[in-house]
C-alpha atoms as a PDB file:
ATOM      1  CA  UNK A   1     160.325 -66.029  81.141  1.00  0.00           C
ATOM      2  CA  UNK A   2     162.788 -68.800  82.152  1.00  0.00           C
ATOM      3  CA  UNK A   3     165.566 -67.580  84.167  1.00  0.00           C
ATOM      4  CA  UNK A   4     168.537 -67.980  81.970  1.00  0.00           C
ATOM      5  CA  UNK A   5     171.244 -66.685  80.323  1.00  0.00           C
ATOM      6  CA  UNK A   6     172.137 -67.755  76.815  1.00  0.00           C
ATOM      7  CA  UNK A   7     174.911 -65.730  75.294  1.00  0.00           C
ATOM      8  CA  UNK A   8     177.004 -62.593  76.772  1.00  0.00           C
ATOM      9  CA  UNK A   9     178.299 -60.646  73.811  1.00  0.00           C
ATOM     10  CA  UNK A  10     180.807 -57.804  74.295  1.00  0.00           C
ATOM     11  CA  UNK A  11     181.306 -54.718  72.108  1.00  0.00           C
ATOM     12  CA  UNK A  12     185.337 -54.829  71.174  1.00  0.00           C
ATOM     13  CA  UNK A  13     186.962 -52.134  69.487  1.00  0.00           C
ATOM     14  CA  UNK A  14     189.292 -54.211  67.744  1.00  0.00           C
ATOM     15  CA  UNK A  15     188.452 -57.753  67.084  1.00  0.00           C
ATOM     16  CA  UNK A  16     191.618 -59.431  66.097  1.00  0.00           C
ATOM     17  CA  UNK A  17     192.909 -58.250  69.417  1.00  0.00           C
ATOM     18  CA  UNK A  18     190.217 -59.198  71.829  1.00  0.00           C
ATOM     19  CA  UNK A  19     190.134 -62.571  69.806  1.00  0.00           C
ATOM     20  CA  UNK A  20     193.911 -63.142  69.920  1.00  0.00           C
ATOM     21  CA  UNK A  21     193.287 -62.189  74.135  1.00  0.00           C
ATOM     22  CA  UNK A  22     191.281 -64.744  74.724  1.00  0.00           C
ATOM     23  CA  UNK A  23     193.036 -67.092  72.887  1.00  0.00           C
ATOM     24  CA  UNK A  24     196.011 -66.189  74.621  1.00  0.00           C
ATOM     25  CA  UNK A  25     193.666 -67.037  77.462  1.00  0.00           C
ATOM     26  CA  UNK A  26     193.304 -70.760  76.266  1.00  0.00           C
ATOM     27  CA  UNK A  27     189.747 -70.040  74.812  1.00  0.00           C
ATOM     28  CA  UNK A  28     188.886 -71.554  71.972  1.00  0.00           C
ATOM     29  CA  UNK A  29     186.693 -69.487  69.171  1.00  0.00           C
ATOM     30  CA  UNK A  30     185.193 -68.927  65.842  1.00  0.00           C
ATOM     31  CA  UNK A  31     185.104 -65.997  63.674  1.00  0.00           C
ATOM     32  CA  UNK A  32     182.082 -65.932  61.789  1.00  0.00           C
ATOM     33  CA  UNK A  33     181.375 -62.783  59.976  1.00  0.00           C
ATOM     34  CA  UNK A  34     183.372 -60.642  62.050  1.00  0.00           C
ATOM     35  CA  UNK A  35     181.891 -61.709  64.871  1.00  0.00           C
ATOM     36  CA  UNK A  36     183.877 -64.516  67.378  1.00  0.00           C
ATOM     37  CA  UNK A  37     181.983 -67.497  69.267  1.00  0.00           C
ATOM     38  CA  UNK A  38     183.076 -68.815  72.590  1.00  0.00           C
ATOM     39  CA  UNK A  39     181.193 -72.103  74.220  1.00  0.00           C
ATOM     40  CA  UNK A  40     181.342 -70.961  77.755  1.00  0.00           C
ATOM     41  CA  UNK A  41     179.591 -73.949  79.159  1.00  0.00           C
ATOM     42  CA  UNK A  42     176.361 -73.809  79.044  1.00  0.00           C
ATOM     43  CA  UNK A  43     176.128 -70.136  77.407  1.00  0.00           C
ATOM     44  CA  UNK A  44     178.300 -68.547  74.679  1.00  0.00           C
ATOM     45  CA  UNK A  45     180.816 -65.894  75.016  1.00  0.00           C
ATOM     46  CA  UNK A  46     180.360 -63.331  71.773  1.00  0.00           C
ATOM     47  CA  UNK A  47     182.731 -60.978  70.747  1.00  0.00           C
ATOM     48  CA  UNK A  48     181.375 -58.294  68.263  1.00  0.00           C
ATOM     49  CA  UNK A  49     182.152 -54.754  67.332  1.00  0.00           C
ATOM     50  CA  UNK A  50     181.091 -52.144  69.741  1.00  0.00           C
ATOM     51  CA  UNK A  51     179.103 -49.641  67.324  1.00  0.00           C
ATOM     52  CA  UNK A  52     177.144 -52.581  65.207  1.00  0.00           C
ATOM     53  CA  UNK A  53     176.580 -54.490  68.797  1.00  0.00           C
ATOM     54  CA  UNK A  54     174.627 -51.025  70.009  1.00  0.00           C
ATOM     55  CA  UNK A  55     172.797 -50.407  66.456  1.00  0.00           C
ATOM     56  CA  UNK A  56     171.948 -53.991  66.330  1.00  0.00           C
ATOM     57  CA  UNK A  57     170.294 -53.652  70.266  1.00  0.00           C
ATOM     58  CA  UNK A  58     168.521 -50.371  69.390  1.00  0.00           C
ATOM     59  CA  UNK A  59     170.706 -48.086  71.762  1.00  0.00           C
ATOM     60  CA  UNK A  60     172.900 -45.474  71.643  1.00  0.00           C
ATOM     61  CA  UNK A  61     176.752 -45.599  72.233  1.00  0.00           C
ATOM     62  CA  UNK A  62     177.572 -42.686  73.783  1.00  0.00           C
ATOM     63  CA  UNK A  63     179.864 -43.651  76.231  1.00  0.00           C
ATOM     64  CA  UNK A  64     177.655 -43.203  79.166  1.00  0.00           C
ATOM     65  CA  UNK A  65     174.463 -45.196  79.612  1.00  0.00           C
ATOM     66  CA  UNK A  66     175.495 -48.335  77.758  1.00  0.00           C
ATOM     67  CA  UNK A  67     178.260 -50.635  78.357  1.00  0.00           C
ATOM     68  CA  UNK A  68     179.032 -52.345  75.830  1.00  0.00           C
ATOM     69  CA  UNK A  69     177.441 -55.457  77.083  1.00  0.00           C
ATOM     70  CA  UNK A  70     174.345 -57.363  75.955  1.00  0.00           C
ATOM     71  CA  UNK A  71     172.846 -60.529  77.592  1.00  0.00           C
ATOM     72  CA  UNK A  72     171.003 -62.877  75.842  1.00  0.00           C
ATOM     73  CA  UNK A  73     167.636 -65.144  76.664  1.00  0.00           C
ATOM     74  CA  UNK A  74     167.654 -67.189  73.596  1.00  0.00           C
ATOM     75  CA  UNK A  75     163.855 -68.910  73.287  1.00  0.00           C
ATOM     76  CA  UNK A  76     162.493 -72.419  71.138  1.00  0.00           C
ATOM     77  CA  UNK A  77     159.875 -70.181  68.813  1.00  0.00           C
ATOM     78  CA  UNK A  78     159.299 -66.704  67.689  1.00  0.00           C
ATOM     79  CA  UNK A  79     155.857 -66.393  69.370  1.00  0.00           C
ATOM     80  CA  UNK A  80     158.108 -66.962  72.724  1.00  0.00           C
ATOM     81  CA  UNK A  81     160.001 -63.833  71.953  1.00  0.00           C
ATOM     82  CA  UNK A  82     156.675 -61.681  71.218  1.00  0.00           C
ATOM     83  CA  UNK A  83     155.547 -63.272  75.318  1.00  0.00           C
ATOM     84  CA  UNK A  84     158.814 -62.374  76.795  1.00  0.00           C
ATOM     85  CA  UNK A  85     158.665 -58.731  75.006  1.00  0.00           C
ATOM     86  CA  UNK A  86     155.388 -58.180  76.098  1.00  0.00           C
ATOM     87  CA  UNK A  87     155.804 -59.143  79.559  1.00  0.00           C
ATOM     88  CA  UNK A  88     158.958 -56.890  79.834  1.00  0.00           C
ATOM     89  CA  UNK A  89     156.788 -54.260  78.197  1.00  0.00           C
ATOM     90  CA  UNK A  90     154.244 -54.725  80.928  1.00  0.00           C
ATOM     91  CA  UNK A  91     157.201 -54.809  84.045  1.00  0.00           C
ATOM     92  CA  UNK A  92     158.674 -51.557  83.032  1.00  0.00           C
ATOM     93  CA  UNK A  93     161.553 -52.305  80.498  1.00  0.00           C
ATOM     94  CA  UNK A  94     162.161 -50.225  77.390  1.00  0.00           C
ATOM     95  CA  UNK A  95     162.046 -51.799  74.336  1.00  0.00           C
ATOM     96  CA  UNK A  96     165.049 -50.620  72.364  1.00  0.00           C
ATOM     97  CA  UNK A  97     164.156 -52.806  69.444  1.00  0.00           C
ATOM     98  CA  UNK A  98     160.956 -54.114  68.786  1.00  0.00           C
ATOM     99  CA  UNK A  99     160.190 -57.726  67.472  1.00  0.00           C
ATOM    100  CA  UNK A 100     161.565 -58.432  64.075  1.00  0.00           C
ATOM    101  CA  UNK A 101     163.328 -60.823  61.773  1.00  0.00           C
ATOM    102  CA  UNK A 102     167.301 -60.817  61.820  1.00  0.00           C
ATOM    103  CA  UNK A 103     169.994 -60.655  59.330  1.00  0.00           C
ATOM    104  CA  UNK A 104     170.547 -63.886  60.719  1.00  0.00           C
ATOM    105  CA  UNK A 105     167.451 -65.434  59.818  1.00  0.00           C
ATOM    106  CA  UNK A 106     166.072 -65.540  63.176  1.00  0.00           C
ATOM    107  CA  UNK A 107     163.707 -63.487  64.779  1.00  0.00           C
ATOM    108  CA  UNK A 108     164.497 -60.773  68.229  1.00  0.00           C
ATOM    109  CA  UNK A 109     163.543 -57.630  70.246  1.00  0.00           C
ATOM    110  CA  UNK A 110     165.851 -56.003  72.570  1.00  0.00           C
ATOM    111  CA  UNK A 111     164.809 -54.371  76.042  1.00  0.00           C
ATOM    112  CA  UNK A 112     166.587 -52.225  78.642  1.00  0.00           C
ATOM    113  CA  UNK A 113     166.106 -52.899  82.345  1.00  0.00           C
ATOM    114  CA  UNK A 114     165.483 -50.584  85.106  1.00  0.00           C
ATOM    115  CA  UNK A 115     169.352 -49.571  85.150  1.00  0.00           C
ATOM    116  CA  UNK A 116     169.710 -49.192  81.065  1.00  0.00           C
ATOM    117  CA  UNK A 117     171.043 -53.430  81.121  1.00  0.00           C
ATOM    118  CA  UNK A 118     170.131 -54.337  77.449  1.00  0.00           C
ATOM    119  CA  UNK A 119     168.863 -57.957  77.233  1.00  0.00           C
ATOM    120  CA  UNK A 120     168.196 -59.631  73.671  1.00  0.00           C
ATOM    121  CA  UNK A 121     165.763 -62.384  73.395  1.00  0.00           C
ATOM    122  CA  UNK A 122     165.609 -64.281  70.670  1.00  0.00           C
ATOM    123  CA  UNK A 123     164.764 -67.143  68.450  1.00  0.00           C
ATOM    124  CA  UNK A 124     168.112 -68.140  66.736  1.00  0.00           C
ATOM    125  CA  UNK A 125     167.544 -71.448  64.648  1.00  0.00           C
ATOM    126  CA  UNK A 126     171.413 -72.154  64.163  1.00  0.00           C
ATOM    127  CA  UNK A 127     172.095 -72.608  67.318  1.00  0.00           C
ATOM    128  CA  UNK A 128     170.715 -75.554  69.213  1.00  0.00           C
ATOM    129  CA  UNK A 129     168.836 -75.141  72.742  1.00  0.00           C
ATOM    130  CA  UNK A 130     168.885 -78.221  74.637  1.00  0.00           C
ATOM    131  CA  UNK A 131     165.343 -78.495  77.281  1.00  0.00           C
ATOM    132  CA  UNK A 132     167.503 -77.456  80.214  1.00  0.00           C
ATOM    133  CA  UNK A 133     167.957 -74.386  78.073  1.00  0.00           C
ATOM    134  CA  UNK A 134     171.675 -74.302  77.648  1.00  0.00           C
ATOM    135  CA  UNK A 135     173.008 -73.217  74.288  1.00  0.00           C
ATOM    136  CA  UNK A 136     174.903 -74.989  72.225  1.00  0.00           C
ATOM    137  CA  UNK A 137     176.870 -73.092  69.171  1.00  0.00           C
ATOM    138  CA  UNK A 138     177.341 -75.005  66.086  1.00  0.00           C
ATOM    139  CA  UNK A 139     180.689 -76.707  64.782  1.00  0.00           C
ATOM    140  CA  UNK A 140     181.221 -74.499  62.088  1.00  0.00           C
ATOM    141  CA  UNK A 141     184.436 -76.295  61.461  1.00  0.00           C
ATOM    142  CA  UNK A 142     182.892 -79.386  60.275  1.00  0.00           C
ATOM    143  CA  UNK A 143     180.532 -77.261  58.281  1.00  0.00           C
ATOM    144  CA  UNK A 144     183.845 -75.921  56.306  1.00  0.00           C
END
């Protein structure tokens, strides 16, 4: 597994104000099915609602052992997903969601570290990863 982050996406409990905060902040975004996009340099900043950002990673949100947070490895193939799963597997992590296509057409497992840390890794084909492995979000503007 390359070390690398890809995306950091936070569990808000209201949207329009976490999106309006960091706008007030001089970020710029994009909603995109009530979900927000921040290019953070090299990685992307995600805003998403809390509950469907802990179904979606396979955990439960009960206030205690998750945080709200999930980090992101995002990979060049789906087979690189099934490695990266398998040698978390093998290191100790618990897989919270196994292998599997995604609503958004790509394909990504979950796993929890030692501590309970959820980490996604996945194979998203709409967003471009450039061979020093930073992310780059799409311009969804010019896609109007």
């Amino acid at each position: 597994m390359d070390q690398r982050l890809s995306l950091v996406t936070l569990g808000v409990t209201d949207l329009d104000r976490s999106h309006q905060f960091y706008t007030a902040l001089g970020w710029r975004g994009t909603e995109v099915q009530e979900t927000v996009f921040f290019q953070a340099g090299p990685i992307a900043l995600v805003l998403w609602d809390r509950g469907a950002l802990a179904d979606d990673a396979g955990v439960d949100d009960d206030g205690a052992a998750f945080g709200g947070i999930v980090l992101a490895h995002n990979v060049h193939t789906r087979a690189e997903v099934d490695t990266i799963i398998d040698q978390a597997r093998a290191a100790g992590a618990v897989i919270t969601r196994e292998p599997a296509e995604t609503f958004y057409g790509g394909y990504a497992a979950c796993l929890a570290d030692p501590d309970g840390h959820v980490w996604e890794v996945a194979h998203n084909p709409g967003f471009t990863l450039a061979p020093d492995g930073s992310l780059v979000l799409p311009d969804w503007d010019a896609q109007g």
